[in-house]
C-alpha atoms as a PDB file:
ATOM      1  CA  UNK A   1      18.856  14.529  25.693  1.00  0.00           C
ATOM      2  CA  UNK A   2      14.782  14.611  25.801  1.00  0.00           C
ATOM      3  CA  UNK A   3      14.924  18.189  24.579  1.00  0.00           C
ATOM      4  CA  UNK A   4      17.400  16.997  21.213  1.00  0.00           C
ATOM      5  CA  UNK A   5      15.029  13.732  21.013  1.00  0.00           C
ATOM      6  CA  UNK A   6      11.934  15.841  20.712  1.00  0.00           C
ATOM      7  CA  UNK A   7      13.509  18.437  18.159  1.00  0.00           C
ATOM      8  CA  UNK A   8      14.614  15.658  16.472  1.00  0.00           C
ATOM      9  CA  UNK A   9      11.104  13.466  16.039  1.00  0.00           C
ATOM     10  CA  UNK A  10       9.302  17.093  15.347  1.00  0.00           C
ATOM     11  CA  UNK A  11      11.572  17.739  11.838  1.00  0.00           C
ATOM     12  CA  UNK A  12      11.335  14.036  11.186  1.00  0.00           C
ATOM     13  CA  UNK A  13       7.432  14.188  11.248  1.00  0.00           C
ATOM     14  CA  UNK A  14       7.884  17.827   9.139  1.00  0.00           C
ATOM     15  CA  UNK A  15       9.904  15.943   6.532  1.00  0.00           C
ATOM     16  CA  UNK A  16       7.458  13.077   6.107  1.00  0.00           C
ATOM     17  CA  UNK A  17       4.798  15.543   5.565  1.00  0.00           C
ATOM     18  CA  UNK A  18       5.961  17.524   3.256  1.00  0.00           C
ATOM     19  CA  UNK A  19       7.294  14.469   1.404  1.00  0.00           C
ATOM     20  CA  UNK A  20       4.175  13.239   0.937  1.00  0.00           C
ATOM     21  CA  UNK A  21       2.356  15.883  -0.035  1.00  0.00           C
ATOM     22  CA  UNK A  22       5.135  16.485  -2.858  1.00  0.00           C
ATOM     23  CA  UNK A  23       4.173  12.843  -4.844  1.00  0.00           C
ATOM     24  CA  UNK A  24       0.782  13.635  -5.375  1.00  0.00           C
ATOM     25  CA  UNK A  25      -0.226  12.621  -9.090  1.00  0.00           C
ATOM     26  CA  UNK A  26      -2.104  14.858 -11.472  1.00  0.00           C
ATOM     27  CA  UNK A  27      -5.218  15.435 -12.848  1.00  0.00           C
ATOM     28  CA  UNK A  28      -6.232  12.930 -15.612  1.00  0.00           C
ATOM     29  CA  UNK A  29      -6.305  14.860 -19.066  1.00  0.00           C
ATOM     30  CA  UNK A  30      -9.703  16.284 -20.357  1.00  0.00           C
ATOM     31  CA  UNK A  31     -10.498  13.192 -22.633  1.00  0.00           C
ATOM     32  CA  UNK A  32      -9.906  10.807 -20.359  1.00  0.00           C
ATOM     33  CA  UNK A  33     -11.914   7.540 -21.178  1.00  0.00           C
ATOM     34  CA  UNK A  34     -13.762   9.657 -24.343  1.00  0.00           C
ATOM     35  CA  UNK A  35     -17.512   9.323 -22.727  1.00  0.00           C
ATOM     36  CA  UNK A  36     -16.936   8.097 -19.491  1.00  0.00           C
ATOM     37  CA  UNK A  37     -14.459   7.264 -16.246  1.00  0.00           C
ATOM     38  CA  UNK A  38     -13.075   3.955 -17.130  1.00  0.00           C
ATOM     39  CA  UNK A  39     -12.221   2.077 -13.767  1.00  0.00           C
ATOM     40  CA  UNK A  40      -8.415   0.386 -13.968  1.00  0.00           C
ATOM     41  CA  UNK A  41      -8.317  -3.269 -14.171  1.00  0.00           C
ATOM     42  CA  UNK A  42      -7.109  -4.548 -10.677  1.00  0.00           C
ATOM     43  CA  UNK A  43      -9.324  -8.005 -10.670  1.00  0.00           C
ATOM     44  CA  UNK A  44      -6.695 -10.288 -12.040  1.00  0.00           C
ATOM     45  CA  UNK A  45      -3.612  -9.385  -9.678  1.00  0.00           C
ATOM     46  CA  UNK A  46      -6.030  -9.173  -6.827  1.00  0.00           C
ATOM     47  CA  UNK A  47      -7.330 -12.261  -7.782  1.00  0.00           C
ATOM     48  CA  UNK A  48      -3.210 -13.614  -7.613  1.00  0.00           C
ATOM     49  CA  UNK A  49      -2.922 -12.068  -4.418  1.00  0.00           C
ATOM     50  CA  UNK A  50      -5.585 -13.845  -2.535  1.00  0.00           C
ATOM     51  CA  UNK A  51      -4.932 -16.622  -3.784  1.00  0.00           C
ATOM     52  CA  UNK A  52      -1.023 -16.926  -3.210  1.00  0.00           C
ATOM     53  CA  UNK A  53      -2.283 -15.979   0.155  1.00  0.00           C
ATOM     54  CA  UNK A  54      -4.719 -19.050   0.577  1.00  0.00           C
ATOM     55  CA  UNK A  55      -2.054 -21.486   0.033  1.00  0.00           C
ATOM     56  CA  UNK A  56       0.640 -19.814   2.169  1.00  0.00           C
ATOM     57  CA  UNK A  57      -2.260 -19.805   4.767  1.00  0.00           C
ATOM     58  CA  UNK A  58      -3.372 -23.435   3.530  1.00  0.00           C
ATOM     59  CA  UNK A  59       0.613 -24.715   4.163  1.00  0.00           C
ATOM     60  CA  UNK A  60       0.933 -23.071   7.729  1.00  0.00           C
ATOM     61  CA  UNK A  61      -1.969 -24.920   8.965  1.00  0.00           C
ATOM     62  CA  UNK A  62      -0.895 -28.220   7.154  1.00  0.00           C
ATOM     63  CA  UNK A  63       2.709 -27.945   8.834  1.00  0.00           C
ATOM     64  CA  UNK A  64       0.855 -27.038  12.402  1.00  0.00           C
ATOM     65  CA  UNK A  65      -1.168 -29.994  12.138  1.00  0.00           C
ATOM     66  CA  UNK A  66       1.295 -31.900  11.122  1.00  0.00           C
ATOM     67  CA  UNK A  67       3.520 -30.849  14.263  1.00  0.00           C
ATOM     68  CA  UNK A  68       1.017 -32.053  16.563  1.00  0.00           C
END
């Protein structure tokens, strides 16, 4: 049973590995951003994030205070 579990985790963990390394993306073309590396606009749904976060945060400590 140990022996099977073992064989078992070991072509699991091969599996994942090779998964992984098979969604890799590629190269950006040659005239990528004409003069320069242009970084990818992430502020705005960032900003959304933390900020859905504050008020789930925000309500969690309203409703614990307001079991006390």
């Amino acid at each position: 049973m140990k022996n099977t579990m073992y064989k078992l985790l070991a072509t699991i963990a091969l599996i994942g590995f090779f998964s992984l390394s098979s969604i890799a993306q590629p190269p950006p073309p040659d005239n990528h951003g004409e003069s320069e590396n242009q970084p990818a606009p992430i502020g705005s749904g960032i900003a959304i994030l933390l900020s859905l976060g504050a008020a789930y945060g925000a309500k969690k400590v309203f409703d614990a205070r307001k079991k006390i």
